[in-house]
Structure formats: C-alpha cells, structure tokens
N, C-alpha and C. Protein backbone atom coordinates (compact mmCIF):
# COMPACT_ATOMS: atom_id res chain seq x y z
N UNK A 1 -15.88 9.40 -14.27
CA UNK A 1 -14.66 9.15 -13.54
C UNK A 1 -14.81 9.71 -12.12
N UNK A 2 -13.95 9.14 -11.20
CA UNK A 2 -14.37 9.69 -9.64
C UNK A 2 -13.51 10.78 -9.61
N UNK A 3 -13.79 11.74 -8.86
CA UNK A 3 -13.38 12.56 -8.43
C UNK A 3 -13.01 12.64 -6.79
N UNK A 4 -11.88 13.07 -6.14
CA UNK A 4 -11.71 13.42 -4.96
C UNK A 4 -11.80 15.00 -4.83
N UNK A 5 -12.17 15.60 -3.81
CA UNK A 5 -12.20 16.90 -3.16
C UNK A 5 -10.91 16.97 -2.34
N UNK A 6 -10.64 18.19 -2.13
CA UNK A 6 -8.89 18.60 -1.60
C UNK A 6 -9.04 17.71 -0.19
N UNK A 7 -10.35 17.82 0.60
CA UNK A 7 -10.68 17.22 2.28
C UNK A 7 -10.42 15.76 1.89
N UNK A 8 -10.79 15.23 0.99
CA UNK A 8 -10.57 13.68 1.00
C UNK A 8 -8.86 13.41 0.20
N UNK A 9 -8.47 13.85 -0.36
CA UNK A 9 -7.23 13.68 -0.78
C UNK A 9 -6.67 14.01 0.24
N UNK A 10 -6.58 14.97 1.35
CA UNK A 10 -5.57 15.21 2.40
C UNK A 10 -5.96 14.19 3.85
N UNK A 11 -7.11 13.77 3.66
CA UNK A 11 -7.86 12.19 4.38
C UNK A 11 -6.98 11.28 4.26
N UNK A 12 -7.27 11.00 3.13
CA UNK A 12 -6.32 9.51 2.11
C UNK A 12 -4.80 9.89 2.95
N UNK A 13 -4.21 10.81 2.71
CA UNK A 13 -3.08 10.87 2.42
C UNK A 13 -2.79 11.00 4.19
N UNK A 14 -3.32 11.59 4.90
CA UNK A 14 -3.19 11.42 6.44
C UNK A 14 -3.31 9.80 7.08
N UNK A 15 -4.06 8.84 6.46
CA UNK A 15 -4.34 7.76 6.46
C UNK A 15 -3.27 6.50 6.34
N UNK A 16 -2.65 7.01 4.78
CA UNK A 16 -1.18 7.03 4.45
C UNK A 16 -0.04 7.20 5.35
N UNK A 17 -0.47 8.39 5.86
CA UNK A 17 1.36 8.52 7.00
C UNK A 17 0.67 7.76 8.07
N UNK A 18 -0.60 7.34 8.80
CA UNK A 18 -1.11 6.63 9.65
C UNK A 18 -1.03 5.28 9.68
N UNK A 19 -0.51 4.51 8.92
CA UNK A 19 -0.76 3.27 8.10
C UNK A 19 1.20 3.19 8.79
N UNK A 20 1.93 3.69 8.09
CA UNK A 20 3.49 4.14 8.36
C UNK A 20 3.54 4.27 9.40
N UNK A 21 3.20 5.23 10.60
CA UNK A 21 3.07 5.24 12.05
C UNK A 21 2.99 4.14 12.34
N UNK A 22 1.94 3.66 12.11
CA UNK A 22 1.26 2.25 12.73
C UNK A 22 2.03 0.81 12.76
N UNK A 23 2.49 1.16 11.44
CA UNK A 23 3.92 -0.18 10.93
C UNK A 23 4.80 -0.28 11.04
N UNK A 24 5.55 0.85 11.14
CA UNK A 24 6.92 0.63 10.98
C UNK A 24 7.90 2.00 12.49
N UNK A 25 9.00 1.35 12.69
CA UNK A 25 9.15 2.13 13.73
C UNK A 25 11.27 2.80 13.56
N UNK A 26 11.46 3.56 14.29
CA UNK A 26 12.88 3.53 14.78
C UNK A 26 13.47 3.92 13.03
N UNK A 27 14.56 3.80 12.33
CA UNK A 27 15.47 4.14 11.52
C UNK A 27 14.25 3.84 9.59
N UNK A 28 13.33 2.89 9.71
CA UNK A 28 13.01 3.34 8.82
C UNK A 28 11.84 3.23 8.67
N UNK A 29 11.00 3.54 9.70
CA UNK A 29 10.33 4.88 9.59
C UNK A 29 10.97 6.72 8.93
N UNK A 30 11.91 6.50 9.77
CA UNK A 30 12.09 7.88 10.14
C UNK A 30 12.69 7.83 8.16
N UNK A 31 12.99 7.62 7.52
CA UNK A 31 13.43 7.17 5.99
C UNK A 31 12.26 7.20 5.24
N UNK A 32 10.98 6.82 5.87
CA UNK A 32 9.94 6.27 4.75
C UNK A 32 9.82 7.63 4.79
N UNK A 33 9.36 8.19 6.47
CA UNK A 33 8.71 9.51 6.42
C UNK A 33 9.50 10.62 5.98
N UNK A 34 10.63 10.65 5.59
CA UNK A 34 11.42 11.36 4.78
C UNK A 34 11.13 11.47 3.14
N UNK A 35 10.97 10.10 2.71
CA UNK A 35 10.94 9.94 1.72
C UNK A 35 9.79 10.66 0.92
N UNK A 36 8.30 9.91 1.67
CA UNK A 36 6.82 10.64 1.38
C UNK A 36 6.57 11.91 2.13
N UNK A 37 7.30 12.47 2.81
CA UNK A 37 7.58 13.77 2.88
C UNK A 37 7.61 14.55 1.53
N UNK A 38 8.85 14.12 1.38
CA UNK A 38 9.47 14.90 -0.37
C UNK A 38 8.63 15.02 -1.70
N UNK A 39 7.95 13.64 -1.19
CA UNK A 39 7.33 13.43 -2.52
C UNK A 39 5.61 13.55 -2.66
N UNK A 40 5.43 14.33 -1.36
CA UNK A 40 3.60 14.57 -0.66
C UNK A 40 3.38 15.09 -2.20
N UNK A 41 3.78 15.76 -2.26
CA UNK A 41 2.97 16.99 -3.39
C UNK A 41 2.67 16.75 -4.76
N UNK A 42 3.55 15.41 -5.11
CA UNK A 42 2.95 14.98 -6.28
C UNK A 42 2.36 13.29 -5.90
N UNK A 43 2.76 12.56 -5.02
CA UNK A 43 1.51 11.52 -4.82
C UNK A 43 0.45 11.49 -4.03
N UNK A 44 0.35 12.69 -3.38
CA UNK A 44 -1.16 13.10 -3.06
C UNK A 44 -2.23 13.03 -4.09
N UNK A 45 -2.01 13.30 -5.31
CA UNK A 45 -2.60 13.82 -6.22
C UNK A 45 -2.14 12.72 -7.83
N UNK A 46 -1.43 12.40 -7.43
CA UNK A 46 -1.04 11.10 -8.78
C UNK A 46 -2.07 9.99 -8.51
N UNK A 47 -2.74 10.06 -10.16
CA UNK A 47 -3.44 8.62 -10.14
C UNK A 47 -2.68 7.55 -10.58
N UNK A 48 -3.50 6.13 -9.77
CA UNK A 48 -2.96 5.03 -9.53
C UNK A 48 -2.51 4.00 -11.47
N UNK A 49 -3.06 4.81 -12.33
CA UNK A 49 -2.57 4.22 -13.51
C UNK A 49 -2.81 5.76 -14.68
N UNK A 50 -1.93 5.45 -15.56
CA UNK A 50 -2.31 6.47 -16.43
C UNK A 50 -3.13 6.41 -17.75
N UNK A 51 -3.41 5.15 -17.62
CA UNK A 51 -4.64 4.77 -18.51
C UNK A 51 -6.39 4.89 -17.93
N UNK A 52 -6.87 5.55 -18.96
CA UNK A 52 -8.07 5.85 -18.23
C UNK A 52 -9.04 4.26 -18.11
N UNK A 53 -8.81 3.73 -18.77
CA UNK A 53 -9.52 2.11 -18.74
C UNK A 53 -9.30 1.50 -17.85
N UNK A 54 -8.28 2.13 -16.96
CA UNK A 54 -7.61 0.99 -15.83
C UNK A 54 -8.41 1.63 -14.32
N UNK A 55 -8.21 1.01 -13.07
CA UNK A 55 -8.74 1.20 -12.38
C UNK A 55 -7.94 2.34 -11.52
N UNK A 56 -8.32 3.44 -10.60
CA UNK A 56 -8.31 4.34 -10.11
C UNK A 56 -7.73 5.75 -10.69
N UNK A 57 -8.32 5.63 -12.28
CA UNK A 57 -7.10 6.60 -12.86
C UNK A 57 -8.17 7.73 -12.94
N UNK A 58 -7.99 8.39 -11.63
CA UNK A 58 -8.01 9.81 -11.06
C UNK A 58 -6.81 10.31 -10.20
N UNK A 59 -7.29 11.87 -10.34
CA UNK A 59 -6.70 12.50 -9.27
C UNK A 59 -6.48 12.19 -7.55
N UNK A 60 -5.57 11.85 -7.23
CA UNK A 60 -5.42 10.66 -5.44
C UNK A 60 -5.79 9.63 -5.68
N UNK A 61 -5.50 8.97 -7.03
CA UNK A 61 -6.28 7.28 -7.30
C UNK A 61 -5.03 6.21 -6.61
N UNK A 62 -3.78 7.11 -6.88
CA UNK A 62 -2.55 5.90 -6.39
C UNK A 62 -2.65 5.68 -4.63
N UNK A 63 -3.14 6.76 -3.70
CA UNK A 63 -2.93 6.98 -2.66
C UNK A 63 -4.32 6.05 -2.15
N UNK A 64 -5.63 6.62 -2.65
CA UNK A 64 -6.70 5.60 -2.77
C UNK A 64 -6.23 3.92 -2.69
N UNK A 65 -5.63 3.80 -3.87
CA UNK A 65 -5.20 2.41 -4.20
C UNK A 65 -4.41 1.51 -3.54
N UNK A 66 -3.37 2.24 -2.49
CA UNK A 66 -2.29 1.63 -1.91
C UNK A 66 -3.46 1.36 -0.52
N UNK A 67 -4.67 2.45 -0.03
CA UNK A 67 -5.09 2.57 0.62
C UNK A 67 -6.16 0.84 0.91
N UNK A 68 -6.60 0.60 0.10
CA UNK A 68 -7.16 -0.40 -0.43
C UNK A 68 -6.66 -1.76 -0.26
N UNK A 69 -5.53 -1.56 -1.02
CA UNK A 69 -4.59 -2.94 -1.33
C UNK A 69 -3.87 -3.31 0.43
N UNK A 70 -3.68 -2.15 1.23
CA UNK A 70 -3.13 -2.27 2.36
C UNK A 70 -4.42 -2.92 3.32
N UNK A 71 -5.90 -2.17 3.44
CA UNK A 71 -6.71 -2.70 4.29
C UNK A 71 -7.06 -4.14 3.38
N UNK A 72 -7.25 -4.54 2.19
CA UNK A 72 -7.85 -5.79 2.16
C UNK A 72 -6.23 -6.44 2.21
N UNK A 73 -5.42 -6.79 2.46
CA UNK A 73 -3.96 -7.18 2.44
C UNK A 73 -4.25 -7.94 4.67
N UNK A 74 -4.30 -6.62 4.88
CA UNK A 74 -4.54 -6.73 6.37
C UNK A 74 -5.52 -7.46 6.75
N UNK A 75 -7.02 -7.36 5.99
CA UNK A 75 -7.91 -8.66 6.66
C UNK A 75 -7.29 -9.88 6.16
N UNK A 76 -7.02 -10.20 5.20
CA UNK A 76 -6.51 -11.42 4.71
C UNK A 76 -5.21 -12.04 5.32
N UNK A 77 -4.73 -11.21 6.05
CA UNK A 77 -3.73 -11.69 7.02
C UNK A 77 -3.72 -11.97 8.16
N UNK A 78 -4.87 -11.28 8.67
CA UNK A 78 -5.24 -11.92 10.05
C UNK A 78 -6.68 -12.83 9.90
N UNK A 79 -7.12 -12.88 8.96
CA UNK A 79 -7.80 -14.59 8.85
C UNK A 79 -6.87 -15.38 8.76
N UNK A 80 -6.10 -15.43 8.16
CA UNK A 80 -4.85 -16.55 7.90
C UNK A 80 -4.64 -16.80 9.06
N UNK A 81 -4.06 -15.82 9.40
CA UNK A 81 -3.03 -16.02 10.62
C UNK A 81 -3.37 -16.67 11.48
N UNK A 82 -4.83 -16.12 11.84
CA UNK A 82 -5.70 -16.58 13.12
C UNK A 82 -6.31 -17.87 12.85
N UNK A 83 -6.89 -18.24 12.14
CA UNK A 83 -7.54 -19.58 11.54
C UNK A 83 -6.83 -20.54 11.42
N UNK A 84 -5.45 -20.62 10.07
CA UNK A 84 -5.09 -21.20 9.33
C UNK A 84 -4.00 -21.80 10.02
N UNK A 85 -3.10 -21.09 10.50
CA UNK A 85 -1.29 -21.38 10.66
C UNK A 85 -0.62 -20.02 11.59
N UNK A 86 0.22 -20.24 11.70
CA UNK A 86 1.40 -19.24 12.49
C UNK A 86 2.15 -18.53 11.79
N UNK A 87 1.96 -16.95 12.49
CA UNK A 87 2.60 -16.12 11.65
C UNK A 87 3.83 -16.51 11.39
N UNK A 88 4.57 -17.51 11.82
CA UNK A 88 5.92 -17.38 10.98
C UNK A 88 5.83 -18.37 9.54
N UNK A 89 4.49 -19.29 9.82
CA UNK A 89 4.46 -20.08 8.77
C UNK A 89 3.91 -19.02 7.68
N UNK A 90 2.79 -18.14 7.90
CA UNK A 90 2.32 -17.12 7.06
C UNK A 90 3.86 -16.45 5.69
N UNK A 91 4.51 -16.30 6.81
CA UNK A 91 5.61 -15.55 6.44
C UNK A 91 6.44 -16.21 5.50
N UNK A 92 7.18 -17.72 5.67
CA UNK A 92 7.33 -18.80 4.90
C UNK A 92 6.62 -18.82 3.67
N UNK A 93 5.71 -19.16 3.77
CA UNK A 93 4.91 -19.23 2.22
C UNK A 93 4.19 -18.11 1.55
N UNK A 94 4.76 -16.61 1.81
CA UNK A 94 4.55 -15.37 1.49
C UNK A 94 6.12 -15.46 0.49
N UNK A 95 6.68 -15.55 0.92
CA UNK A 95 8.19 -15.59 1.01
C UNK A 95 8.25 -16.31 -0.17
N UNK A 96 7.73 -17.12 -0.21
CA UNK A 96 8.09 -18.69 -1.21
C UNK A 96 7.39 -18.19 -2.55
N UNK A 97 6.02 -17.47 -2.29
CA UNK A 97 5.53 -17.07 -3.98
C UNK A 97 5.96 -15.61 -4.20
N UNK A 98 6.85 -14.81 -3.32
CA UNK A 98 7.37 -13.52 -3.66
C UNK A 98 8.60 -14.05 -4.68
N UNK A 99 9.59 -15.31 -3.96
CA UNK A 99 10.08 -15.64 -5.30
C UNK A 99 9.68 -16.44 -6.53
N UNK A 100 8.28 -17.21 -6.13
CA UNK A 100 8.17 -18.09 -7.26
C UNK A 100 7.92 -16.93 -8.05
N UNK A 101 7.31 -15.56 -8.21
CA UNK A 101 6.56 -14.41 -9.09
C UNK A 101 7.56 -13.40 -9.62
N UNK A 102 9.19 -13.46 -9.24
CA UNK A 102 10.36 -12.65 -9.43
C UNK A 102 10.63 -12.71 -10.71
N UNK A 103 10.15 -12.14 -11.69
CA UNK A 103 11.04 -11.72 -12.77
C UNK A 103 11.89 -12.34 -13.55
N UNK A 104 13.03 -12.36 -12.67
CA UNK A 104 14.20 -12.92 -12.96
C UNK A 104 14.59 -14.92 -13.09
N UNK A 105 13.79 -15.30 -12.15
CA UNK A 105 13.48 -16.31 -12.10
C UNK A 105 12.65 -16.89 -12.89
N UNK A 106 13.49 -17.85 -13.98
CA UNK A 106 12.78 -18.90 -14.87
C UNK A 106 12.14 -20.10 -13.96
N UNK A 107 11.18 -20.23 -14.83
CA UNK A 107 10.39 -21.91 -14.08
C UNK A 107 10.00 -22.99 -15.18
C-alpha cells in the first residue's frame, strides 16, 4: 500500500488550497476556505475510500485523489475547449449529462 510522508501530505494539501486560490474568487472562496480550514486536520490525512481493494485507500489518498481527478479534469477541458467547441458549448453538454447521471431522474 502507498504510503505518504508528513512533507508530501502537507504538499498535496497546499496544492489543494492552490487549486481554490486559483479557481474560485470573492464570497466563495472566502466559504470554501473556511470550510477546508475546519476540516484540514482530518482530510489531510483521510483516505480516498475505506476499502482497501479500492483505489487510494491510504493515509492523504482522498486529497491525492481530488488532486488527480482535478489535473486530468483540467487537461480534458482545455483539449475540448480548444480543439472541439466553445466554452459555453463545453458547458451545455457538461450540464446535459450532469442531469442525464442525477439520481433522481428516471430514463
């Protein structure tokens, strides 16, 4: 199983509020960074599943994981974007399978 060291868990997790800086600005920001403020001390260190069969289930595996899902999220959005169509069309058909995938919604 992987292991993180305290220097790379406080990496990850600096990376994390860097990611937040970087995105988001004005009233909620200032909310997110409230929020993962409060809650540094146990998702610094919470792995990303609690099954050991599953993927990142170590110690900083969730922070790892969001870390991940955010940079490959980001190339795949600016190939799109840039190649394919316009970010508002991006946005449209992001939009369209966030509800086709809702839960609540029969098909």
């Amino acid at each position: 199983m992987k292991q993180l060291n305290e220097t790379q868990l406080q990496e990850n997790w600096d990376k994390l509020i860097g990611v937040l800086n970087d995105t988001f600005e004005g009233e909620r920001l200032e909310k997110l960074l409230t929020m993962y403020n409060h809650l540094q001390d146990r998702m610094i260190v919470a792995p990303a599943s609690a099954k050991e069969e599953y993927h990142n289930c170590y110690v900083g595996g969730y922070v790892n994981h969001v870390l991940h899902v955010y940079e490959n999220a980001k190339r795949v959005s600016e190939l799109y974007v840039s190649e394919l169509c316009s970010f508002k069309d991006s946005l449209i058909i992001l939009e369209t399978f966030s509800l086709l995938s809702a839960p609540s919604i029969a098909i």
